[in-house]
Protein backbone atom coordinates (compact mmCIF):
# COMPACT_ATOMS: atom_id res chain seq x y z
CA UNK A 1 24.28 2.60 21.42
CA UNK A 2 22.97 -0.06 18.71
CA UNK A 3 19.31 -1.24 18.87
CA UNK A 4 17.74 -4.02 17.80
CA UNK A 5 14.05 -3.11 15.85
CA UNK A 6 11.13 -5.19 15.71
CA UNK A 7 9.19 -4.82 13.09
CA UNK A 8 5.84 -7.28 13.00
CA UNK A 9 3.93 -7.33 9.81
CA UNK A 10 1.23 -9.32 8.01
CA UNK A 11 3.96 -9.22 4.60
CA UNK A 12 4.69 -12.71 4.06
CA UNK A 13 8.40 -13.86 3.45
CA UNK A 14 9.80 -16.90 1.97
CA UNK A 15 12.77 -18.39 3.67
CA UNK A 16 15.16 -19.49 1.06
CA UNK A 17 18.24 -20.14 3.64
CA UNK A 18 19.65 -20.47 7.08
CA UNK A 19 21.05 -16.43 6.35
CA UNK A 20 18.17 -15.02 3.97
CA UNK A 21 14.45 -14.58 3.01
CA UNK A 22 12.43 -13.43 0.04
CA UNK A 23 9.87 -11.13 0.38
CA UNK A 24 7.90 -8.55 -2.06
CA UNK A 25 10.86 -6.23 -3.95
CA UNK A 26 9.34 -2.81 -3.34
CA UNK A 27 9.27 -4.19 0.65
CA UNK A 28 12.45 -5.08 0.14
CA UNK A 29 14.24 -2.19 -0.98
CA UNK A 30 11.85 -0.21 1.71
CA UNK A 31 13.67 -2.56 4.63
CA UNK A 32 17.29 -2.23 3.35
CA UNK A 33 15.92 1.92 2.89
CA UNK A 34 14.64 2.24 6.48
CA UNK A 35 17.09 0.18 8.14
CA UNK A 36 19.93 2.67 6.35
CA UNK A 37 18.21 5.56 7.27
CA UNK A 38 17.81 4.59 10.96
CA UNK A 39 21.43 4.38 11.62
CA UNK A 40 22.13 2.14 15.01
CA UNK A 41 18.43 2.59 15.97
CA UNK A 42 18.13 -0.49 13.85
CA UNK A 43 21.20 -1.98 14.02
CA UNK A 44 19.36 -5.38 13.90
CA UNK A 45 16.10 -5.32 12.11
CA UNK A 46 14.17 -8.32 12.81
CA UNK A 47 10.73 -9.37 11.10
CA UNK A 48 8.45 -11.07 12.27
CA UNK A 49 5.89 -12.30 9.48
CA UNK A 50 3.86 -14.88 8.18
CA UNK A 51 5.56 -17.48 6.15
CA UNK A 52 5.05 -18.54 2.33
CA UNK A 53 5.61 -22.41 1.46
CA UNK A 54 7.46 -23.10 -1.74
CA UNK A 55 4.09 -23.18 -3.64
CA UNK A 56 2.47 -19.69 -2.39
CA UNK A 57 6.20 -18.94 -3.31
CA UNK A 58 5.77 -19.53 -6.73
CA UNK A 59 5.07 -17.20 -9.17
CA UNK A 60 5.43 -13.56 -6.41
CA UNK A 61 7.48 -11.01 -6.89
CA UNK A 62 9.95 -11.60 -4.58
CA UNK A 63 13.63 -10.59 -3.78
CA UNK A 64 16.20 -11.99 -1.46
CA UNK A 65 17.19 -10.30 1.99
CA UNK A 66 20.58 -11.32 3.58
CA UNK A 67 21.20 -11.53 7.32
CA UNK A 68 24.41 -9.84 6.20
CA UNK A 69 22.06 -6.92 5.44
CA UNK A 70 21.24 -6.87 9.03
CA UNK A 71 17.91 -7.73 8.35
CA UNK A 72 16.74 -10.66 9.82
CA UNK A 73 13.19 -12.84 9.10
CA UNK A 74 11.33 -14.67 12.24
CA UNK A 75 8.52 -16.80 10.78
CA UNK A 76 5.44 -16.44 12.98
CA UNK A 77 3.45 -19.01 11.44
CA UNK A 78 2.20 -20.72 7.88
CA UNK A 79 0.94 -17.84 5.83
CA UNK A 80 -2.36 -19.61 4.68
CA UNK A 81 -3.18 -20.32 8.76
CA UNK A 82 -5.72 -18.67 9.52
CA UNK A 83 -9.64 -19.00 11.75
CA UNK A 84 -10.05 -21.75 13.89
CA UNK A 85 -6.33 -23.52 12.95
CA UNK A 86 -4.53 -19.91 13.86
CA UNK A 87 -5.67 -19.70 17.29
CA UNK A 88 -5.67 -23.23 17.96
CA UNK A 89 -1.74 -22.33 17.48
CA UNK A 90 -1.79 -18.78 19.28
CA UNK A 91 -0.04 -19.35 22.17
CA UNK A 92 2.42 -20.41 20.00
CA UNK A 93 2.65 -17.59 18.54
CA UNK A 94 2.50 -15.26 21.10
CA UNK A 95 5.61 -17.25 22.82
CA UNK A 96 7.22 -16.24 19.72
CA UNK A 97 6.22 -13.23 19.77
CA UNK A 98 7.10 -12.23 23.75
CA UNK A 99 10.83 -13.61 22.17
CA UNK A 100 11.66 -10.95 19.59
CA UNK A 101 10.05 -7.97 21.93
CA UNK A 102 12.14 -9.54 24.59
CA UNK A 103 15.52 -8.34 22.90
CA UNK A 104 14.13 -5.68 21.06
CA UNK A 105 14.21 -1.72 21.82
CA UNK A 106 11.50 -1.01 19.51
CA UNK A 107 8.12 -2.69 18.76
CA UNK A 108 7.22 -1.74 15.21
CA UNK A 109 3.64 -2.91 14.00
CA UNK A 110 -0.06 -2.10 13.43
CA UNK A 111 -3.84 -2.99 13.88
CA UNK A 112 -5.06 -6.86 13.70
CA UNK A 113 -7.75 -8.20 12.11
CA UNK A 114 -9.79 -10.77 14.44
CA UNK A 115 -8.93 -14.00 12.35
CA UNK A 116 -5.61 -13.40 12.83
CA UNK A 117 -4.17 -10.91 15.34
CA UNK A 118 -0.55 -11.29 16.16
CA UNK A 119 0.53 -7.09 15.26
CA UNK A 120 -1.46 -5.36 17.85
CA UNK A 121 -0.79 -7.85 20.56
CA UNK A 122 2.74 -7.33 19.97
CA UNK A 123 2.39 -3.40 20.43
CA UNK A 124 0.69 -4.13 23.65
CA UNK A 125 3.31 -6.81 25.11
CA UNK A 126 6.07 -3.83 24.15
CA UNK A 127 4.16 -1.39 25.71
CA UNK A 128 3.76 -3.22 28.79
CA UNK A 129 7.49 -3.99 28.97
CA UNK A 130 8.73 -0.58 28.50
CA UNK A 131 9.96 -0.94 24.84
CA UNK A 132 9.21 1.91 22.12
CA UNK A 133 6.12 1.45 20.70
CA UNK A 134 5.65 2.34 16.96
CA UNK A 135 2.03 2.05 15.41
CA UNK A 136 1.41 2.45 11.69
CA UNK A 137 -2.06 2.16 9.64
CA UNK A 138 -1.97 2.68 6.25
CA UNK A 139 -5.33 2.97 5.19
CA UNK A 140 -8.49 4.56 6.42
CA UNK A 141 -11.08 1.65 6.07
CA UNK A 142 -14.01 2.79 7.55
CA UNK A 143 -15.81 3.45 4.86
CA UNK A 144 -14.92 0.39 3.01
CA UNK A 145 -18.21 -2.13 4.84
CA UNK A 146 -20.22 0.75 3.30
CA UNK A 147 -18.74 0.33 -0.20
CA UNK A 148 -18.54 -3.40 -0.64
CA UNK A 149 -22.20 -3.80 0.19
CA UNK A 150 -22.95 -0.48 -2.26
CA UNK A 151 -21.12 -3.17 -5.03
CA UNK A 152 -22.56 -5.94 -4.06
CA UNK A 153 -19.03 -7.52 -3.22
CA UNK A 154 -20.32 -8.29 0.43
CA UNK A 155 -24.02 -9.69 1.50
CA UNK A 156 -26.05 -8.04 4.26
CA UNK A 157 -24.66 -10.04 6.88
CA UNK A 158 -21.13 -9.60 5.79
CA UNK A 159 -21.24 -6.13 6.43
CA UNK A 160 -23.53 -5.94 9.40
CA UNK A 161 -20.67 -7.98 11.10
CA UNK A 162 -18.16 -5.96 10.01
CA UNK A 163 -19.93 -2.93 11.10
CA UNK A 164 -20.55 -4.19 14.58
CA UNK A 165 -17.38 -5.94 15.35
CA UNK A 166 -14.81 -5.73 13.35
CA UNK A 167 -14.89 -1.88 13.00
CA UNK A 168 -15.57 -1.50 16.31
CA UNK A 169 -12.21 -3.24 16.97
CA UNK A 170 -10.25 -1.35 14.37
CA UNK A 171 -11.52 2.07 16.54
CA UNK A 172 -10.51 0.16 19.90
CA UNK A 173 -7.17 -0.96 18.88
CA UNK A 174 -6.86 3.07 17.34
CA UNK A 175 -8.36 4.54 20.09
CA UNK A 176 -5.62 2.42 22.94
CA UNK A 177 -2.81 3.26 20.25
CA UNK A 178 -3.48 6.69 20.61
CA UNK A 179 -3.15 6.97 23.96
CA UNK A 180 -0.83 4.20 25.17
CA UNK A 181 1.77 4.16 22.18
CA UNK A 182 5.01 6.32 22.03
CA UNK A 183 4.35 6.99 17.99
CA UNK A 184 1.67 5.97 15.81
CA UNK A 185 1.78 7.12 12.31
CA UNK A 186 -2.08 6.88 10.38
CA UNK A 187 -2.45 7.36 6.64
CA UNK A 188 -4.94 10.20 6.05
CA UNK A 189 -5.99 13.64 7.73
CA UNK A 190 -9.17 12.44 8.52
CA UNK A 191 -7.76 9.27 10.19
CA UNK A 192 -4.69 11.35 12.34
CA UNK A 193 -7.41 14.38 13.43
CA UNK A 194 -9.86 12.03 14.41
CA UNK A 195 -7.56 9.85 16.35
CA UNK A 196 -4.86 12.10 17.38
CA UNK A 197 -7.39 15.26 18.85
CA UNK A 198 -3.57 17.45 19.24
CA UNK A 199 -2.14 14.83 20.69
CA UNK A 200 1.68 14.76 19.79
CA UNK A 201 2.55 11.41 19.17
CA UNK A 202 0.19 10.99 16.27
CA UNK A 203 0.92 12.21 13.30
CA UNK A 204 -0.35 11.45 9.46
CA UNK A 205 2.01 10.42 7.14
CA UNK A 206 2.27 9.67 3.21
CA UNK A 207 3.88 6.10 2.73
CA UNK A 208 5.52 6.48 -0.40
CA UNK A 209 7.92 3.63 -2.23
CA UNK A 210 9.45 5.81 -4.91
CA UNK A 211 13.31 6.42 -4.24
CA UNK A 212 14.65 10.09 -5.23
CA UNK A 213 16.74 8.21 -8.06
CA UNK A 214 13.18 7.15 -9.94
CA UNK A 215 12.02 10.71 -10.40
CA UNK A 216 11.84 11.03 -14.22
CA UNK A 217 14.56 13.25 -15.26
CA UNK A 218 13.91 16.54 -16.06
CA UNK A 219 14.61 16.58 -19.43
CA UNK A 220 12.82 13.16 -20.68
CA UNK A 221 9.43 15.06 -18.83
CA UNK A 222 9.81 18.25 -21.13
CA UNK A 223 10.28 15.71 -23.93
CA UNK A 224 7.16 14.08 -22.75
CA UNK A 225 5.51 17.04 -22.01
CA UNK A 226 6.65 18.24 -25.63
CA UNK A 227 5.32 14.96 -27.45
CA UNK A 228 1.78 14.73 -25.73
CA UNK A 229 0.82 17.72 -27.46
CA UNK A 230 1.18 16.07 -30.78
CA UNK A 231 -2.72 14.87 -30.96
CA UNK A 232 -1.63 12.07 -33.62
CA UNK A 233 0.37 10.40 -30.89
CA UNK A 234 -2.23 8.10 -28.26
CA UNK A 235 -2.49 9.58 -24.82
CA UNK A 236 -0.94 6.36 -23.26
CA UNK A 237 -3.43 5.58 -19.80
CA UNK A 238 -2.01 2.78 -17.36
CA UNK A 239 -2.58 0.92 -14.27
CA UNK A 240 0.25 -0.88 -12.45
CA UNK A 241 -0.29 -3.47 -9.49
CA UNK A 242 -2.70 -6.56 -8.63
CA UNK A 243 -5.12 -7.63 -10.87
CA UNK A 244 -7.91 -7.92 -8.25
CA UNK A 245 -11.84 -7.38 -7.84
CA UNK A 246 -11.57 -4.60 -5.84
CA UNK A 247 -9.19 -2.27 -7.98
CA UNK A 248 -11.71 -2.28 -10.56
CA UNK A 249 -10.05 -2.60 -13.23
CA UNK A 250 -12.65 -3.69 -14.78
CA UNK A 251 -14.28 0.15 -14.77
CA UNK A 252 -11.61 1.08 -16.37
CA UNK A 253 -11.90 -1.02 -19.29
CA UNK A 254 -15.64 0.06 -19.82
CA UNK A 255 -14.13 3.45 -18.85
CA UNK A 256 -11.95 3.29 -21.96
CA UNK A 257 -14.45 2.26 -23.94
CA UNK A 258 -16.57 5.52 -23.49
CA UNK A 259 -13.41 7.40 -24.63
CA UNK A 260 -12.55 6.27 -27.36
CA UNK A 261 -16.32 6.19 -28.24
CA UNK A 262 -16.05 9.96 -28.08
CA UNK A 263 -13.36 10.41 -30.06
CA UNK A 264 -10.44 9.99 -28.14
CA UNK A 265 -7.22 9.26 -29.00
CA UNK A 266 -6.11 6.79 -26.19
CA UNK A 267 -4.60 3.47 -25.02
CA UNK A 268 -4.34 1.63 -21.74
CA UNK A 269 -1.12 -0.43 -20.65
CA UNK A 270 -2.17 -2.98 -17.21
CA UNK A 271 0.52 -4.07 -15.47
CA UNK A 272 0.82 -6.86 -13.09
CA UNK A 273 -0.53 -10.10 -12.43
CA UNK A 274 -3.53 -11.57 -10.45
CA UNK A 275 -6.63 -13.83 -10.26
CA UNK A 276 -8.17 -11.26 -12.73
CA UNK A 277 -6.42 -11.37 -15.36
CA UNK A 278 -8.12 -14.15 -17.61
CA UNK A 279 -11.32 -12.30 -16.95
CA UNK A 280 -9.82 -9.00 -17.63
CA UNK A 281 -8.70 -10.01 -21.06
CA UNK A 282 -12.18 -11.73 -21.90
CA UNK A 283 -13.55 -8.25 -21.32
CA UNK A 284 -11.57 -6.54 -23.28
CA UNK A 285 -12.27 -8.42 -26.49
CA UNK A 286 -16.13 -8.09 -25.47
CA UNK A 287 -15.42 -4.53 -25.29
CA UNK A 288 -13.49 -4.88 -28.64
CA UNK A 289 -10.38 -3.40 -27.22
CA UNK A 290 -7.66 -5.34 -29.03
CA UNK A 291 -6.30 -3.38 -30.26
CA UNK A 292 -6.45 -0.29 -27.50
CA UNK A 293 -5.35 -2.42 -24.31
CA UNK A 294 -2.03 -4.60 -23.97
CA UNK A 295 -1.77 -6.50 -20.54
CA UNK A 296 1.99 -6.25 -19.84
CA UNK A 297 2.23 -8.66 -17.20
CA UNK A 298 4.02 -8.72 -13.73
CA UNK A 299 7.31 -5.88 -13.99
CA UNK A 300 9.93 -5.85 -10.55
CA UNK A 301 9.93 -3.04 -8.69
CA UNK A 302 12.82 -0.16 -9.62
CA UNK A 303 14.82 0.69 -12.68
CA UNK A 304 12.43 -1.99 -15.11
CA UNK A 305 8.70 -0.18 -13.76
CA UNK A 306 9.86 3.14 -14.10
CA UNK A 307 11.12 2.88 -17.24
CA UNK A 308 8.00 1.67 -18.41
CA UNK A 309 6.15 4.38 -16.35
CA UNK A 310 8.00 7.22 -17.42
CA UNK A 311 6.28 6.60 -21.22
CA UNK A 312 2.99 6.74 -19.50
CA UNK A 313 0.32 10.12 -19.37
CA UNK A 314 -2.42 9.27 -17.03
CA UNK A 315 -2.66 6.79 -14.36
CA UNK A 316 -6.44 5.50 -13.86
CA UNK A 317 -7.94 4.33 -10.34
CA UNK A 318 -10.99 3.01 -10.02
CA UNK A 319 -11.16 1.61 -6.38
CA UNK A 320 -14.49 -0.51 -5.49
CA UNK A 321 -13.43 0.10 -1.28
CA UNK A 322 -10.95 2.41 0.36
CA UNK A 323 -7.45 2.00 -1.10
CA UNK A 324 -4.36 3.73 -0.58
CA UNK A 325 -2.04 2.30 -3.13
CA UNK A 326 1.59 3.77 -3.49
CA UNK A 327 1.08 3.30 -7.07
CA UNK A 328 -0.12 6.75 -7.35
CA UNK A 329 2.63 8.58 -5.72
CA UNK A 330 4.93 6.66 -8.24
CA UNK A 331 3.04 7.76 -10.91
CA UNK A 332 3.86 11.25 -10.01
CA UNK A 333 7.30 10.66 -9.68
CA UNK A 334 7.48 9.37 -12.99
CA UNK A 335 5.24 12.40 -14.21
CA UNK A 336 1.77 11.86 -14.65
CA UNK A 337 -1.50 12.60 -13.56
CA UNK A 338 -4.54 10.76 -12.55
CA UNK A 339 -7.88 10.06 -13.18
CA UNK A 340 -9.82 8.09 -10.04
CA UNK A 341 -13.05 7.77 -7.83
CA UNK A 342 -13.06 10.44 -5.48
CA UNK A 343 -12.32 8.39 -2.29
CA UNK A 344 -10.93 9.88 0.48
CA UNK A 345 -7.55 9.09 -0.32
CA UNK A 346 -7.47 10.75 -3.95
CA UNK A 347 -9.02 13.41 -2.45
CA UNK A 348 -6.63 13.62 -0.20
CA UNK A 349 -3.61 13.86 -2.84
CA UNK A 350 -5.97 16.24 -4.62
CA UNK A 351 -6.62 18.97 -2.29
CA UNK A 352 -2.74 18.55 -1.49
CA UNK A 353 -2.12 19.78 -4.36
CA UNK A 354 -1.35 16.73 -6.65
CA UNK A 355 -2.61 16.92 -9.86
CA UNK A 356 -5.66 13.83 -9.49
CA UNK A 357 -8.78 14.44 -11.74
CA UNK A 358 -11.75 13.12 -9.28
CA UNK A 359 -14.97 11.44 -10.35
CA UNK A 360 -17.96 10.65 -9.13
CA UNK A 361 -17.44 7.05 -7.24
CA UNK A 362 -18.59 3.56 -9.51
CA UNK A 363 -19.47 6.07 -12.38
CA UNK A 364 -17.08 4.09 -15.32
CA UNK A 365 -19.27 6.47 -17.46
CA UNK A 366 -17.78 9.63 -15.85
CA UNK A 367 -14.77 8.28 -15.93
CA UNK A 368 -14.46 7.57 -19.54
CA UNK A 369 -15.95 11.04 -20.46
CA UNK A 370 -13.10 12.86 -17.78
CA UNK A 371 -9.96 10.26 -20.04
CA UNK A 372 -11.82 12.00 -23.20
CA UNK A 373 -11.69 15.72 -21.87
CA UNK A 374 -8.09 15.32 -20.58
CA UNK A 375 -7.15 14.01 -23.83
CA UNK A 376 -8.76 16.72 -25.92
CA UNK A 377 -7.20 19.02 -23.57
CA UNK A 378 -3.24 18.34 -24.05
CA UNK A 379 -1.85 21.65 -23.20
CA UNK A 380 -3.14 21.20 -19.74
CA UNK A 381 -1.78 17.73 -19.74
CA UNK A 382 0.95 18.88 -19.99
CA UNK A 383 1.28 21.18 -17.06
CA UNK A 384 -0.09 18.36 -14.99
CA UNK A 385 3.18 16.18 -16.08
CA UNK A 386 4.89 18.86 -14.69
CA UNK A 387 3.27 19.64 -11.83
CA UNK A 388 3.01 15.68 -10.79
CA UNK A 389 6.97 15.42 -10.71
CA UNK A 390 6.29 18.74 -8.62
CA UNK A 391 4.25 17.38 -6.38
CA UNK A 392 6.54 13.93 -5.91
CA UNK A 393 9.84 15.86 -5.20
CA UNK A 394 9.52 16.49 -1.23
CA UNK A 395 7.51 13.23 -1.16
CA UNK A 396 9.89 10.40 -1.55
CA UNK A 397 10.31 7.72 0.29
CA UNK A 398 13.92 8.88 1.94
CA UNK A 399 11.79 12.40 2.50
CA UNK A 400 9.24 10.31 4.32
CA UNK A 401 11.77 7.77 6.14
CA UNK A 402 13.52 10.94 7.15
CA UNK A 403 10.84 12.44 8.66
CA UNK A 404 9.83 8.80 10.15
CA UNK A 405 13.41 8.94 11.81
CA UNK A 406 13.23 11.86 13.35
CA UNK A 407 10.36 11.11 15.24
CA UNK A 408 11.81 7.85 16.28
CA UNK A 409 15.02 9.69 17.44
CA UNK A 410 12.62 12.21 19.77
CA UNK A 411 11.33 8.88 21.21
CA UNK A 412 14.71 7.87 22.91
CA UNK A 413 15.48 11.60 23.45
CA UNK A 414 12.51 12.26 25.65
């Protein structure tokens, strides 16, 4: 029997056609990946997401999605609505909304924020209707109020108010999923034990993007293993994604600074694009970096990144609030270890045995002196290349997708 699967997200898409959208490529390899792997549980996948004009368009990372992909794209409503304009339009929207979960056999979405909830009202519409239910979060933010005020990112008020209402609706909307959907799926130990208490429809789960085919091969990491030990050759640092406040990337440029002030042998490649980046550069020729730092710019998702990522040692992470980027489980794919804050989620990968060197969190000081010891140390850097591509084999995304599959299976079993 063929099912059609629902699957409403805050991604933005871009509709380019009658028969096809844009949306972010690593999304859109992990639709045409999960839609595969689900088999006639998704014969139709429908999303249902905000949508990008031809301006907000511009510039993105974006590839094309064909209906004839069976993948089809339901725009919810302008992707810059939002406050008092979105729910002057809601019941629009939720029309829309009670639509798709009309025809569809399974309700795939997550927690809302209050300025613009559309994905948890959609779980509880399915719910009430009888339809699967599928709940993912894919971050543990509860400490992140905490840590924007600690930076001075957020004012008092800001997060007072997140602290008594909008966390206390993030642990509602958990606390109903839990109990009233047929599979929710939370990002972190802490998260799934302190929601799920043993119960079996909760389980945590490690979203990765990586595809078995971007491990590095096994030969060009002994070759890179091989080559870091020659001390005259840079230990080659990166970061890969947005260039945004909150990834403080900006710690990592004072954090390379320290390094090579001790001595180190080092360079840092940032890739991607963002609001940042102007002010990013302007730092590093403060920091008189010229000649250590080379912002590569924006690189699409696959074949080009990995290449790139495959010449890379250490991947840095410096996150200002809770983050759970997938950048670090392609980094170990493409074998290399990593140097970041110890917030739950490194620490997480760490004590999972992933080869992540923690330090203490905001300290760009620490982290500079930890680049300088790893460097000094290249034997051990070594293993750690190794041990990364270790740590990334059972951990792909069609391992994950698998295992995400099978528990969707149980649910039309039971």
């Amino acid at each position: 029997m063929t099912r059609r699967y629902l699957m409403v997200i805050p991604v933005p898409a871009y509709r380019n056609g009658p028969d096809s959208f844009e949306i972010e490529s690593a999304f859109a390899q992990h639709l045409r990946t999960l839609r595969a792997k689900l088999g006639p549980l998704a014969h139709t996948l429908v999303v249902a997401a905000p949508e990008l004009s031809a301006e907000q368009r511009a510039g993105q990372n974006l590839e094309t999605v064909r209906a004839d992909e069976g993948i089809l794209f339901r725009a919810m409503f302008p992707a810059s609505l939002g406050g008092l304009r979105y729910y002057q339009r809601l019941p629009g929207i939720m029309k829309v909304l009670s639509e798709e979960i009309e025809k569809a056999d399974v309700v795939h979405a997550g927690p809302s924020d209050l300025n613009r909830p559309f994905e948890f009202p959609a779980l509880l519409m399915g719910a009430s209707r009888g339809k699967k239910t599928i709940s993912v979060t894919d971050i543990d933010s509860r400490n992140s109020a905490k840590m924007n005020y600690v930076t001075g990112r957020w004012s008092l008020r800001e997060y007072v108010t997140t602290k008594l209402i909008h966390a206390n609706l993030h642990h509602l909307q958990h606390t109903i999923a839990a109990r009233r959907f047929s599979l929710v799926m939370l990002k972190g130990r802490a998260l799934a034990d302190d929601y799920g208490k043993g119960r079996p429809n909760v389980k945590n789960f490690l979203d990765s993007a990586f595809e078995t085919c971007h491990l590095i091969p096994p030969d060009r990491l002994e070759q890179k293993a091989s080559a870091v030990l020659q001390r005259s050759a840079p230990l080659h640092a990166i970061y890969f994604g947005r260039l945004t406040g909150y990834k403080g990337i900006d710690h990592m440029l004072r954090a390379l600074r320290v390094a090579l002030d001790l001595g180190a042998n080092v360079k840092l490649s940032i890739v991607g694009s963002g609001e940042d980046r102007e002010a990013l550069e302007r730092l590093a020729g403060e920091l008189k970096l010229q000649d250590r730092v080379a912002f590569l710019g924006a690189v699409r998702f696959g074949e080009p990144l990995f290449e790139l990522l495959y010449d890379a040692h250490v991947l840095l992470a410096a996150p200002l609030s809770e983050d759970t980027p997938r950048s670090a489980l392609d980094a170990f794919a493409s074998g290399q270890s990593l140097i970041a804050y110890d917030t739950y989620y490194y620490r997480d990968l760490a004590q999972g045995g992933a080869p992540v060197e923690l330090v203490k969190w905001l300290d760009a000081k620490a982290m500079g002196e930890t680049l300088a010891r790893v460097e000094s140390n290249r034997e051990r850097l070594a293993e750690q290349l190794r041990s990364a591509r270790v740590f990334a084999e059972p951990n792909t995304q069609e391992a994950w997708l698998d295992t995400r599959v099978e528990w969707t299976k149980s649910l039309f079993e039971q």
